[in-house]
Protein backbone atom coordinates (compact mmCIF):
# COMPACT_ATOMS: atom_id res chain seq x y z
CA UNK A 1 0.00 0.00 0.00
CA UNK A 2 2.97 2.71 1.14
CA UNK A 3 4.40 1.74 -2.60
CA UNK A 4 1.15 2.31 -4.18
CA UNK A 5 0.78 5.55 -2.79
CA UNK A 6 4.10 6.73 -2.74
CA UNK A 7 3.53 6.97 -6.69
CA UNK A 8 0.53 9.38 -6.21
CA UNK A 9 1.51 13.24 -7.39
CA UNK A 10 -0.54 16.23 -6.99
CA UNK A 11 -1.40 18.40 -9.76
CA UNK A 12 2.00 20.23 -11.25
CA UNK A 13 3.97 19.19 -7.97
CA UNK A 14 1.73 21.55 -6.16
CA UNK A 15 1.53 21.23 -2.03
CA UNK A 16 -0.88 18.34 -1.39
CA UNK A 17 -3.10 18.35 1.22
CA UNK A 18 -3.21 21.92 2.02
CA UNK A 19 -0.37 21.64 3.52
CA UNK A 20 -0.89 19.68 6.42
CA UNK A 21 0.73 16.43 6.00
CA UNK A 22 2.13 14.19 3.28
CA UNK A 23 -0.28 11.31 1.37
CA UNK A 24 2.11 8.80 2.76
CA UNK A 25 1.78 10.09 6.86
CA UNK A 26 -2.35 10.95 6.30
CA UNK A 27 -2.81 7.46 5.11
CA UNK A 28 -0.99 5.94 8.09
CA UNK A 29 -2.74 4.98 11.20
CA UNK A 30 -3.90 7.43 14.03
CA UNK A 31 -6.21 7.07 16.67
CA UNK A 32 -10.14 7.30 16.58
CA UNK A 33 -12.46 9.79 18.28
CA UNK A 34 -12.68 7.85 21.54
CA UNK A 35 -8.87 7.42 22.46
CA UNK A 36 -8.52 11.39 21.13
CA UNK A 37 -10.76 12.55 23.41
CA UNK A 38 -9.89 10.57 26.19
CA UNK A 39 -6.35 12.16 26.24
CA UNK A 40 -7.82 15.82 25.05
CA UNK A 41 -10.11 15.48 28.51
CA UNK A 42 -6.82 14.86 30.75
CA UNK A 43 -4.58 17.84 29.14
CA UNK A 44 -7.99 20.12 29.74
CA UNK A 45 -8.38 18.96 33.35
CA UNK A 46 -4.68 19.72 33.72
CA UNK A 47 -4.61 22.84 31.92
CA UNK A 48 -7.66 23.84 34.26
CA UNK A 49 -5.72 22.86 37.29
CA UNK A 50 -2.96 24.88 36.32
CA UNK A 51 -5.19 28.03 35.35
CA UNK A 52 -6.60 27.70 39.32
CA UNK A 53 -3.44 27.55 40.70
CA UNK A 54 -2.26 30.72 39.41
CA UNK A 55 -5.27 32.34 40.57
CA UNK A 56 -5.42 30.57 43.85
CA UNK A 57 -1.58 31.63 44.80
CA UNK A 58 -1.57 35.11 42.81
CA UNK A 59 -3.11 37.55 45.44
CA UNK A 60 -1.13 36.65 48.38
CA UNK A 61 2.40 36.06 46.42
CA UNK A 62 3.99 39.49 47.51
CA UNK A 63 6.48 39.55 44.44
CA UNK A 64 5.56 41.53 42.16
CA UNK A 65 6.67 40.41 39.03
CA UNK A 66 5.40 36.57 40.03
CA UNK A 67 2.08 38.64 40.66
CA UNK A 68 2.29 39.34 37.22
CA UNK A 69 3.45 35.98 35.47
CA UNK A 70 0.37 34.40 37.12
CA UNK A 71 -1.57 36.93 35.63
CA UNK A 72 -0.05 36.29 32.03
CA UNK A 73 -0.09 32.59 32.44
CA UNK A 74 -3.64 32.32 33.67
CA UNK A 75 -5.06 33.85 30.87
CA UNK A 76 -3.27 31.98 28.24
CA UNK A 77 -4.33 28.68 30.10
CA UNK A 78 -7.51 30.06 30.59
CA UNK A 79 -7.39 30.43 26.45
CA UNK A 80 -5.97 26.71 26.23
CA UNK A 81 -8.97 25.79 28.31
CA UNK A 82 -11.56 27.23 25.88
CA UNK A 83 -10.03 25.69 22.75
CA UNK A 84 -9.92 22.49 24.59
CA UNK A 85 -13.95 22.57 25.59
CA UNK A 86 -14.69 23.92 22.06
CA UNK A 87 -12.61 20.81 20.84
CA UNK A 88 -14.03 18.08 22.59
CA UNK A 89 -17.87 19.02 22.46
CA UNK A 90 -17.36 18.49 19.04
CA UNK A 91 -16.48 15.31 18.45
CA UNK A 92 -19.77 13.84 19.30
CA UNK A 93 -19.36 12.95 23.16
CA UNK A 94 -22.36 14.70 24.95
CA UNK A 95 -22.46 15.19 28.20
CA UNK A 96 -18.67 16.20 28.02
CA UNK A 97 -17.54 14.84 31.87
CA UNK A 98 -14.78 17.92 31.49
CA UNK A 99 -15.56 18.06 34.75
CA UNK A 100 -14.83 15.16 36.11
CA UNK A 101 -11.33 14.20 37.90
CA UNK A 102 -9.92 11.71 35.47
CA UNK A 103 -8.08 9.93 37.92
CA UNK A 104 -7.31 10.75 42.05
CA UNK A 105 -3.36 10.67 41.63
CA UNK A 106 -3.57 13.35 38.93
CA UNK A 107 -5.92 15.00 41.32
CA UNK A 108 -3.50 14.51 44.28
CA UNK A 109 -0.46 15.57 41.96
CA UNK A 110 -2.38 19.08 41.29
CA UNK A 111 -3.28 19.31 44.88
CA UNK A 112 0.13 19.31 46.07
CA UNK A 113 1.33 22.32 43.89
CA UNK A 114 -1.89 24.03 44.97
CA UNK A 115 -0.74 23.83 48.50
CA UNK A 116 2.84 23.88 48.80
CA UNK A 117 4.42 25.97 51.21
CA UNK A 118 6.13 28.74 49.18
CA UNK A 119 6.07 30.23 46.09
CA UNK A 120 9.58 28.28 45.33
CA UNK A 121 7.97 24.96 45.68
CA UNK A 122 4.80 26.23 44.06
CA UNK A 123 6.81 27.24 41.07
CA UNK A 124 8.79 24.38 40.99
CA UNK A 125 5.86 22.25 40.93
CA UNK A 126 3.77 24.04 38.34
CA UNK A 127 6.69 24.77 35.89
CA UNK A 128 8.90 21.96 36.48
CA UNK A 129 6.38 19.46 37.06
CA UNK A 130 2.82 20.21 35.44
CA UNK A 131 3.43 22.04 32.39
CA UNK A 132 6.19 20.29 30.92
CA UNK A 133 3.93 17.07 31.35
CA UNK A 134 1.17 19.09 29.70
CA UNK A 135 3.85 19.81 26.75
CA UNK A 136 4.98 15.85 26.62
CA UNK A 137 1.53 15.26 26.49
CA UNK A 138 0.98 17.36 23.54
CA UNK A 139 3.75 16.46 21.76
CA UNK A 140 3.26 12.95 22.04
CA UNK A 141 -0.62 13.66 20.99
CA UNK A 142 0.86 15.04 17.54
CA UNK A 143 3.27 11.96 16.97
CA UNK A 144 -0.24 9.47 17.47
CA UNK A 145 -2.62 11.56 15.84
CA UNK A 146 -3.48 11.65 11.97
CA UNK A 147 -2.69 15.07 11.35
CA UNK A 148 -5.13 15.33 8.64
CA UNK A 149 -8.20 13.72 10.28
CA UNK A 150 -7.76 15.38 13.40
CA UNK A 151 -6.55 18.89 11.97
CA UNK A 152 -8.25 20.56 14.40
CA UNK A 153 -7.34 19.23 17.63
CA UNK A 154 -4.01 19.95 15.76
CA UNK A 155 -4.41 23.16 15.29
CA UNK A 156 -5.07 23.65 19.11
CA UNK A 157 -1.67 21.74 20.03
CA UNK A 158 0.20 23.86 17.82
CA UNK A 159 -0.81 27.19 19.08
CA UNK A 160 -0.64 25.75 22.25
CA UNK A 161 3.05 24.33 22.38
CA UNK A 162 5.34 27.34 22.16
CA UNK A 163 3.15 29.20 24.42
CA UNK A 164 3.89 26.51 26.74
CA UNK A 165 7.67 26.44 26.31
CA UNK A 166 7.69 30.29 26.74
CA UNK A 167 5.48 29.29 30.23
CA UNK A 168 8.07 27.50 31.06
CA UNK A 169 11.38 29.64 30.19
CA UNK A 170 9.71 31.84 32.53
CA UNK A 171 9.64 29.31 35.38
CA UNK A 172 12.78 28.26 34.93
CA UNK A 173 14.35 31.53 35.47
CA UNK A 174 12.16 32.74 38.66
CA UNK A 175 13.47 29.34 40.10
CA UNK A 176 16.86 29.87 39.42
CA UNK A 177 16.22 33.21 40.69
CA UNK A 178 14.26 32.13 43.95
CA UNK A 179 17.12 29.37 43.98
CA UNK A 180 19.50 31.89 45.15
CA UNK A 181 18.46 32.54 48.20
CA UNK A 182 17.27 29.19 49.51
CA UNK A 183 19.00 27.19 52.17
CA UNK A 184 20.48 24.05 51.27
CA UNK A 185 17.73 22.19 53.74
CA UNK A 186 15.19 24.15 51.57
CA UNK A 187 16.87 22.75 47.93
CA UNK A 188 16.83 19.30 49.78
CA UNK A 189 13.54 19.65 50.44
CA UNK A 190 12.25 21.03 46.98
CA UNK A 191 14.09 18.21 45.54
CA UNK A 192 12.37 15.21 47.40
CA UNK A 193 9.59 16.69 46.95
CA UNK A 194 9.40 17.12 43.02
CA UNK A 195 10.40 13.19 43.08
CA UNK A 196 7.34 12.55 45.27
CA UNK A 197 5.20 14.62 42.35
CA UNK A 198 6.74 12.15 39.36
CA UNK A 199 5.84 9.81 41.65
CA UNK A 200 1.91 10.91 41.53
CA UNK A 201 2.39 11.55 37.46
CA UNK A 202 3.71 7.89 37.50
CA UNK A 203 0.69 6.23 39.59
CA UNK A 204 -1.74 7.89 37.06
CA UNK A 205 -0.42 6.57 33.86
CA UNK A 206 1.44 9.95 33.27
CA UNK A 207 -0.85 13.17 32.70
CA UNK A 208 -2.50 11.76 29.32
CA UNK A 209 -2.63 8.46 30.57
CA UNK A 210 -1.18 6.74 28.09
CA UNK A 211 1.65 4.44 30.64
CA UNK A 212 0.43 1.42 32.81
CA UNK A 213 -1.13 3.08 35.82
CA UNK A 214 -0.50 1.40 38.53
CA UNK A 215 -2.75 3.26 40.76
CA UNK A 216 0.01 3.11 43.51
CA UNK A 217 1.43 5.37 45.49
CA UNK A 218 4.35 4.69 47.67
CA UNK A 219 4.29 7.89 49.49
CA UNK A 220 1.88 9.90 51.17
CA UNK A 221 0.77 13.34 50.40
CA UNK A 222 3.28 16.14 51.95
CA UNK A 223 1.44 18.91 51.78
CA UNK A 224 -2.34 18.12 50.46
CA UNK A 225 -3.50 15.93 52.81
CA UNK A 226 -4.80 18.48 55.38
CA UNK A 227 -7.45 21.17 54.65
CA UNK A 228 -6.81 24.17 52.90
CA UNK A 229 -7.54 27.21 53.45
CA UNK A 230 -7.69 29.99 50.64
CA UNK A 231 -5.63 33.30 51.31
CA UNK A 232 -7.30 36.46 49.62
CA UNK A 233 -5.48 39.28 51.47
CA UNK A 234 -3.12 41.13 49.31
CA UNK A 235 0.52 40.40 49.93
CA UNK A 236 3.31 43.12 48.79
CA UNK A 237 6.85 42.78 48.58
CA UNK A 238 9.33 45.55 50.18
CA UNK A 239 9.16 47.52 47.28
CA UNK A 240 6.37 48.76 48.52
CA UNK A 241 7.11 49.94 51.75
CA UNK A 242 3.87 51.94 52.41
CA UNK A 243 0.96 49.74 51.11
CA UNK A 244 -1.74 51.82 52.74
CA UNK A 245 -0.50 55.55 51.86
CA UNK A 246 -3.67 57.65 50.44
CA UNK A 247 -1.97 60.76 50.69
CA UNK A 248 -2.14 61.44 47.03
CA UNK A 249 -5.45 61.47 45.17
CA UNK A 250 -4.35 60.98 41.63
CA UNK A 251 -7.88 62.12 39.85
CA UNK A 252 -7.86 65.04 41.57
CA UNK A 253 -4.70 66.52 39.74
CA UNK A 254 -5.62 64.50 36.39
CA UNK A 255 -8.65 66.36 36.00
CA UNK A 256 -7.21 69.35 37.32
CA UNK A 257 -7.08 72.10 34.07
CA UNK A 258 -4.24 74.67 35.60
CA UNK A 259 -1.49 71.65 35.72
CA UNK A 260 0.35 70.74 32.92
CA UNK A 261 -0.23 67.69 30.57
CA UNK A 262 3.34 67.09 31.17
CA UNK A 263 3.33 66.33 34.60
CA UNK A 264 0.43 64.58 34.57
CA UNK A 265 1.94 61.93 32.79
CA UNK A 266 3.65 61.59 36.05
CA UNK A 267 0.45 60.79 38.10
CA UNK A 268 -1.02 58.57 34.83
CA UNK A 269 2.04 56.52 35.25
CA UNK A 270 1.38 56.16 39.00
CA UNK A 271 -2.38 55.33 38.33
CA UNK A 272 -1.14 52.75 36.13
CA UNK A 273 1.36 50.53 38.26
CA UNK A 274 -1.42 51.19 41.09
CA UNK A 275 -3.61 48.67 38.80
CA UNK A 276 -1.92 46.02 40.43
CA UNK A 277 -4.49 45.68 42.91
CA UNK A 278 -7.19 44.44 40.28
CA UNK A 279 -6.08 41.29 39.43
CA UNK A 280 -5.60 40.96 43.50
CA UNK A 281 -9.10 41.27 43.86
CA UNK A 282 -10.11 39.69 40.40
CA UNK A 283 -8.44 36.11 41.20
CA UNK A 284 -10.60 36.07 44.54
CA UNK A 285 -13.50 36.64 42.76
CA UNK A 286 -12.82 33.35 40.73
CA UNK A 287 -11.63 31.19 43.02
CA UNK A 288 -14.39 31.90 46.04
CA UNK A 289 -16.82 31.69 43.12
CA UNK A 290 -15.48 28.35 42.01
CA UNK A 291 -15.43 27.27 45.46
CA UNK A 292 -18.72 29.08 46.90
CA UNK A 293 -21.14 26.57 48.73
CA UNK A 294 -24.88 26.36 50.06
CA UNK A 295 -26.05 30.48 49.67
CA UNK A 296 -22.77 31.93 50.10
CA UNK A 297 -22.72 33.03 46.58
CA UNK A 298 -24.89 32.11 43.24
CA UNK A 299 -23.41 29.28 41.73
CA UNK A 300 -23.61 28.43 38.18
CA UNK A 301 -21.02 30.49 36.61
CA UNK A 302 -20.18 29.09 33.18
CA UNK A 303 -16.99 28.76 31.70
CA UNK A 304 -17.08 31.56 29.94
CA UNK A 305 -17.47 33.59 32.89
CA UNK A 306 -14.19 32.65 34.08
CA UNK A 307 -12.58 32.84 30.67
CA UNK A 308 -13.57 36.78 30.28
CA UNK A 309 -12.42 37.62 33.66
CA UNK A 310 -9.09 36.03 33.32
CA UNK A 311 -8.60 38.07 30.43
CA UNK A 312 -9.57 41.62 31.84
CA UNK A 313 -7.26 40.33 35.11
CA UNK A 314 -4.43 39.97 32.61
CA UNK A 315 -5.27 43.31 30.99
CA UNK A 316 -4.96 44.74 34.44
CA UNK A 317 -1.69 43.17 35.00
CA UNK A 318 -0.69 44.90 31.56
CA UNK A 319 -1.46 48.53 32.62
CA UNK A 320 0.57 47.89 35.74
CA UNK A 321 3.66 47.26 34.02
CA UNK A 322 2.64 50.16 30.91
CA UNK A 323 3.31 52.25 34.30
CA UNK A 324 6.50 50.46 35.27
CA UNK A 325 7.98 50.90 32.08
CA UNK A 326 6.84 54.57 32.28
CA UNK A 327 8.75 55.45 35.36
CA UNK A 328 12.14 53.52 34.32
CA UNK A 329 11.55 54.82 31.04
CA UNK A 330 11.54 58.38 32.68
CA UNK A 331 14.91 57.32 34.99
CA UNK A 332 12.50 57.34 37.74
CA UNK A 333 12.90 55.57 41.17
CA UNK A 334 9.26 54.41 41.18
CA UNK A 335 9.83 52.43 44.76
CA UNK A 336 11.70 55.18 46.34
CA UNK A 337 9.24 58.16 45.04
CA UNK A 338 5.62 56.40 44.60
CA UNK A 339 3.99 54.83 47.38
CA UNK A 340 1.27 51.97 45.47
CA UNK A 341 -1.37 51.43 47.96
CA UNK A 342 -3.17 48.07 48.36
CA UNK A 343 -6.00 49.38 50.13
CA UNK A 344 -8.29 48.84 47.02
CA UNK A 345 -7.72 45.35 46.89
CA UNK A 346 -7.67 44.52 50.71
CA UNK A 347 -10.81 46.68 51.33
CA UNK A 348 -12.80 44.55 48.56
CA UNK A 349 -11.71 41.55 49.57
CA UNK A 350 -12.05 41.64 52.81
CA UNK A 351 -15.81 43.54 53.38
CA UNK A 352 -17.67 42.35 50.05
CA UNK A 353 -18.65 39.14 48.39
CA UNK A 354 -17.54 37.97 45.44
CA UNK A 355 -20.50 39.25 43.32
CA UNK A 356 -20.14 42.85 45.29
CA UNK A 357 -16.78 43.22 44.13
CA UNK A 358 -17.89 42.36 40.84
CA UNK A 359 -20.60 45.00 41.25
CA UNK A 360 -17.80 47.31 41.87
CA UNK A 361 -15.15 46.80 39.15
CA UNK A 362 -17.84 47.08 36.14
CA UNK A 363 -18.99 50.67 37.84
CA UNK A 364 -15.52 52.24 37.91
CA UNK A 365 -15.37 50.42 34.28
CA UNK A 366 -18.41 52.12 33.23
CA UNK A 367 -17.24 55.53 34.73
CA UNK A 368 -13.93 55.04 32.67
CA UNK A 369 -16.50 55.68 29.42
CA UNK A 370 -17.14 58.99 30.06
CA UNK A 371 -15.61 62.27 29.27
CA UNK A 372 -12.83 62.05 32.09
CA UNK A 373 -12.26 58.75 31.52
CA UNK A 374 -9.86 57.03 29.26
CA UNK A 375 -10.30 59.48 26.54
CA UNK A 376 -9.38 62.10 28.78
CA UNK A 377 -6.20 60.07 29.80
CA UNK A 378 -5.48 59.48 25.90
CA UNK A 379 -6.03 62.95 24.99
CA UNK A 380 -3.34 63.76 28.09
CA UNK A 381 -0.75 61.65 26.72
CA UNK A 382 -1.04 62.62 23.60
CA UNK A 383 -1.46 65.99 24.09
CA UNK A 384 1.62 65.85 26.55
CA UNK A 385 4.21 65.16 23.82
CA UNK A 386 5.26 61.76 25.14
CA UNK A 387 4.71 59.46 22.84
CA UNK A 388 4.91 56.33 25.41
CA UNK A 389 1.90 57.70 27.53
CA UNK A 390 0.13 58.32 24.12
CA UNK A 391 0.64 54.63 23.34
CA UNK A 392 -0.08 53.03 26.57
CA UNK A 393 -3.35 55.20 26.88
CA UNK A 394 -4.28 54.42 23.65
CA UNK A 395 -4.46 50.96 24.63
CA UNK A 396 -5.63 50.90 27.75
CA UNK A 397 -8.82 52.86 26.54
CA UNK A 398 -9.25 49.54 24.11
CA UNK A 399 -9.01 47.42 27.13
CA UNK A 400 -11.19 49.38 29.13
CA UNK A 401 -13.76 49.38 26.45
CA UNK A 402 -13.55 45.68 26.42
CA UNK A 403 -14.15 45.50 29.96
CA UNK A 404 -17.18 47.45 30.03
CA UNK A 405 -18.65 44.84 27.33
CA UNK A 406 -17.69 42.09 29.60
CA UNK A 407 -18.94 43.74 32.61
CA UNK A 408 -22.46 44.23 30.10
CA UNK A 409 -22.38 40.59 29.71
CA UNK A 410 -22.01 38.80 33.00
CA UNK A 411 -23.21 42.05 35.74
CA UNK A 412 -25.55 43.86 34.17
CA UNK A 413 -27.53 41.02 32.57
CA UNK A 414 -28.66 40.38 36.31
CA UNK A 415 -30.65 44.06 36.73
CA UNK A 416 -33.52 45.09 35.29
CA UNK A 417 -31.40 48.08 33.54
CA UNK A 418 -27.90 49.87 33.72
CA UNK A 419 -28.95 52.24 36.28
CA UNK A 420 -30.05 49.86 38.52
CA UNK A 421 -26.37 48.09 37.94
CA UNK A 422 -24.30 51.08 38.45
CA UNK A 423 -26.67 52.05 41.50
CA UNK A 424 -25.89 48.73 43.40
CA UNK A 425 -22.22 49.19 42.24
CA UNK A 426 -21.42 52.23 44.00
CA UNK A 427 -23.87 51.28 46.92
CA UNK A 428 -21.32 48.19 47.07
CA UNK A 429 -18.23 50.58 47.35
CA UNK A 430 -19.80 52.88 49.99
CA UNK A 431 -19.70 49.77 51.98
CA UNK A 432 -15.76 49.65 52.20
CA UNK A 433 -14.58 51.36 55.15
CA UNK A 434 -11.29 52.90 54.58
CA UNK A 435 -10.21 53.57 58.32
CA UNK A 436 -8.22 56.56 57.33
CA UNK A 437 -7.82 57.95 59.87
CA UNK A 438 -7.30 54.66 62.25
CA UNK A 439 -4.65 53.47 60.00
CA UNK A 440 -2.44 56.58 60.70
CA UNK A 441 -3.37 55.83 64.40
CA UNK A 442 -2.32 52.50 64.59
CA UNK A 443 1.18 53.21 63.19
CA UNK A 444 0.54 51.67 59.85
CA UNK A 445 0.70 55.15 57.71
CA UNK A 446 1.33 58.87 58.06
CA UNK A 447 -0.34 59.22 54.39
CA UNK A 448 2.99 60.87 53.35
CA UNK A 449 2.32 63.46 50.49
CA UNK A 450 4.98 61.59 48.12
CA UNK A 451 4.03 63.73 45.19
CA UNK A 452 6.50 66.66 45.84
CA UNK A 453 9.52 63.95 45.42
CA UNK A 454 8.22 62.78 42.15
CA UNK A 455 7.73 66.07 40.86
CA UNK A 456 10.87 67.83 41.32
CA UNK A 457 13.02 64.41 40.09
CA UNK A 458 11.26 64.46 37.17
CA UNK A 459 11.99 68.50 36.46
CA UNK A 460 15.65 67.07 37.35
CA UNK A 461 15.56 64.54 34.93
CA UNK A 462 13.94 67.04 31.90
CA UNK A 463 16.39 69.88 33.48
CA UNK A 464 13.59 72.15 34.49
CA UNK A 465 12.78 74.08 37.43
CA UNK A 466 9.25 72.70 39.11
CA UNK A 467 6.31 75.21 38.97
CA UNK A 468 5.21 76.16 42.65
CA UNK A 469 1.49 75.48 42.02
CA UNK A 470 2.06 72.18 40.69
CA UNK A 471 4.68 71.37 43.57
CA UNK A 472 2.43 71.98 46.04
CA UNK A 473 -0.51 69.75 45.07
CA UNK A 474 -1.48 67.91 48.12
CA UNK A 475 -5.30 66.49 47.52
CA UNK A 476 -5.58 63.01 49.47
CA UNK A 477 -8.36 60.82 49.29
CA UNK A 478 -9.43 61.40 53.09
CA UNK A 479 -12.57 61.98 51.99
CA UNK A 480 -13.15 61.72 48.12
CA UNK A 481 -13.38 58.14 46.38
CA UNK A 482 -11.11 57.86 43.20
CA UNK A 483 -14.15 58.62 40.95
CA UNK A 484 -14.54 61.93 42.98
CA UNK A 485 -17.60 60.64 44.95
CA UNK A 486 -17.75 62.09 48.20
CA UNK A 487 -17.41 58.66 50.62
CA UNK A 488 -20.61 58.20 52.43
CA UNK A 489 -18.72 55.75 55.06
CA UNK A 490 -15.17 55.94 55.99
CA UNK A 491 -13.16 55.00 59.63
C-alpha cells in the first residue's frame, strides 16, 4: 500500500493536502475519536488545574513580578482551556464529563502544587512538574494523531506548544532566581519533593494516561492531605514599603485644568502601576466563586465567565507594568518616590462578596466611558508630547472598552437596567470602610504626600525648574473616592 501511494503526485507538484501532512503520513494509522478525546479530557483537566493555581496563589504572592506571570499565564491557560472545551464538544461525546477528575493521583499531583508551602515549591511544581507534562503530552498527541483527520485538535496543540515552552522559560528563570536565596535544607527539600510529584504523574499513567497506571502510590501526600484554606489578602513585597499611603489622590490633579499635561503623565504613570491591585481582587473573585457553597454566593457560573475575567485580570496586569515601564523609562525611582497602595484590593476583599466586588469593578469600568475617563487620559498623553503615555493610553482605553462589554455581559444582565447596575455598584463601594484615619493611628501610615519627590526628580531629569502650584498639590483621598464621589462611610 505505502508503494502504491508513494507513486501518487498532486497536480503540477503543487503542495498536497493543504499543507498539512504528506499522502504517505495521512494514510498511516492514528487514533479514533474515543482514544482522542480521552487524552484531550486529561490535558484540559490539567490545563484547568494549572489556570486555578495561578489564581489561587496570585493575590497573596507578595512579588511583584510573580504577581504578574500568574496573571499572564492564567489567561493563556484560561485560552488553552476554551479551545480544549470547544474541541471536545465536538467530536460527538455529549455530556462532556470535562468536569470530572480523570483519575485521584492526577488529582492529588495538582493538589500538592496548589498547597505547597512557598512560592519556590509552588513554582517548581507548576513549571517543572505540570506544564512540561502538559507539553509531553501534547507532543506525544501530535506523533499518534493523523494530522489530517484530526486537523483541528491539531491546530489547538500547535498554538498551544510554544506558548507553553515560553510558560516555562519563565519558570525556569524565577526558580533559578528564587534558587539563590534558599537554604540548602530548603533545595533538599524542593528536591524530594518534586520526586514525590513524578511519583503521583507515574501512579496515574502519566498526565495523558497513556503508561500502565499502577494506581500506587508509595508515598503519602506532603502537603495536600490536610485542609486548605484559601488566602485572599493582598501580599506586597518591600518595594512597597507603604501599602496603605492615600496621601495622594491621583484624579484630583488629572482632572485638574491649571497643571500641565506634562506632569500629569507623572500621576497617569502612578495610576497605572497602582492597577496592580485588580487582578488581586479579580483572582478572589474566581476562586471563592469556584469554590462558593450552600447560599454563600450564586453558583452556576459558566466557563465563559471565568474565561472573560481572566482576560480583563491579565489586561490589568498589563497597565501595571505600561506604568513600570513609564517610570524607568523616565529614569525614575518608582519604589523610592511612589507609594502603590493596596487598600483597594484589601478593602474589597475583605468587606464584600464575590458578586459585590464584581458590582464594583464594572462601575468604575463604566465611569472610565465617560468624558474624564480614558479618553481624557489618551487625549493627556497625547497631548503631553510623550509618545509612550500616548501609546499606553491608547491601549488601555481599548481594554477598558472591552471590559465594560464584559462587565455588560455577566453584571448587568442580572438588573432590570444599567442604572439599577451602576446604582448597586457604587452602593457596594460605599460599603468599604477605609479607616483613614485609624490606619495613621495604629502606626501603619502617616499618608505621606509623596508627590512633591516625584515632581521635582522628574523637572531634574527634563532639566527644568518645578512650577510652585504644581509642587504643592497635596489632595488626598481622606474623603473623596477615586471617581470623585464624596465617601458616604469611611473610619
Amino acid at each position: 500500500m505505502s508503494d502504491v501511494i508513494g507513486n501518487y503526485e498532486s497536480l503540477k507538484g503543487l503542495p498536497p493536502l493543504a499543507g498539512l501532512t504528506s499522502f504517505e503520513d495521512a494514510a498511516g494509522p492514528g487514533m479514533g475519536v474515543e482514544a482522542c478525546v480521552d487524552r484531550l479530557k486529561r490535558i484540559h483537566y490539567s490545563l484547568h488545574r494549572s489556570w486555578s493555581i495561578c489564581l489561587a496563589r496570585l493575590t497573596s504572592e507578595p512579588i511583584y513580578e510573580l504577581k504578574m506571570g500568574f496573571s499572564h499565564h492564567a489567561h493563556l491557560t484560561a485560552e488553552h482551556v476554551t479551545l480544549f472545551r470547544e474541541r471536545v464538544s465536538e467530536m460527538r461525546h455529549p455530556p462532556l464529563g470535562l468536569d470530572k477528575v480523570p483519575d485521584v493521583n492526577l488529582e492529588a499531583f495538582f493538589d500538592e502544587i496548589l498547597m505547597s508551602d512557598n512560592a519556590l515549591q509552588m513554582i517548581a511544581g507548576l513549571y517543572r512538574g505540570a506544564f512540561p507534562a502538559i507539553l509531553e503530552s501534547a507532543t506525544c498527541y501530535l506523533e499518534d494523531t493523523n494530522l489530517l483527520t484530526d486537523a483541528p485538535t491539531v491546530r489547538i496543540l500547535k498554538i498551544m506548544i510554544p506558548e507553553l515552552e515560553s510558560m516555562i522559560d519563565w519558570g525556569n528563570a524565577a526558580i533559578s532566581a528564587l534558587e539563590k536565596e534558599a537554604t540548602d535544607d530548603e533545595r533538599a527539600t524542593l528536591e524530594s519533593w518534586m520526586d514525590e510529584l513524578s511519583a503521583w504523574l507515574a501512579a496515574a499513567g502519566q498526565l495523558d494516561g497513556t503508561d500502565p497506571a499502577s494506581g500506587e502510590i508509595t508515598t503519602t501526600p506532603r502537603f495536600s492531605g490536610k485542609d486548605w484554606e484559601y488566602d485572599n489578602i493582598p501580599q506586597r513585597d518591600e518595594r512597597f514599603p507603604d501599602p496603605y499611603n492615600m496621601g495622594v489622590h491621583a484624579e484630583e490633579f488629572l482632572y485638574d485644568e491649571k497643571f500641565d499635561e506634562r506632569d500629569k503623565v507623572l500621576m497617569m504613570f502612578y495610576k497605572r502601576i497602582r492597577e496592580i491591585d485588580v487582578p488581586e481582587m479579580m483572582a478572589p473573585i474566581m476562586v471563592e466563586l469556584m469554590n462558593a457553597t450552600g447560599n454563600e454566593e450564586k453558583g452556576g457560573r459558566p466557563w465563559a465567565f471565568y474565561r472573560d475575567l481572566t482576560r480583563q485580570m491579565w489586561d490589568e496586569a498589563r497597565h501595571a507594568m505600561m506604568g513600570e515601564v513609564g517610570f524607568a523609562k523616565l529614569g525614575l525611582d518608582w519604589p523610592k518616590l511612589v507609594m502603590v497602595n493596596f487598600t483597594w484590593s484589601k478593602g474589597l476583599n475583605e468587606q464584600l462578596t464575590p458578586t459585590e466586588r464584581h458590582a464594583v469593578l464594572w462601575f468604575i469600568e463604566q465611569g472610565l466611558m465617560n468624558k474624564t475617563g480614558k479618553r481624557f487620559e489618551w487625549e493627556v498623553g497625547k497631548a503631553s508630547g510623550d509618545a509612550y503615555s500616548e501609546l499606553i493610553q491608547d491601549f488601555d482605553w481599548a481594554d477598558e472598552v472591552l471590559h465594560a462589554r464584559i462587565g455588560r455581559d455577566w453584571y448587568v444582565k442580572d438588573f432590570e437596567n444599567v442604572k439599577e447596575a451602576a446604582a448597586y455598584g457604587s452602593e457596594c463601594w460605599d460599603k468599604v470602610m477605609t479607616d483613614w484615619g485609624q490606619w495613621r493611628i495604629d502606626g501603619l501610615t502617616e499618608h505621606r504626600n509623596w508627590w512633591p519627590d516625584l515632581y521635582k526628580a522628574a523637572c531634574i531629569m527634563r532639566g527644568t525648574e518645578p512650577d510652585p502650584e504644581t509642587l504643592a498639590y497635596d489632595e488626598t483621598y481622606a474623603s473623596t473616592r477615586a471617581d470623585l464621589n464624596r465617601i458616604s462611610a469611611s473610619g
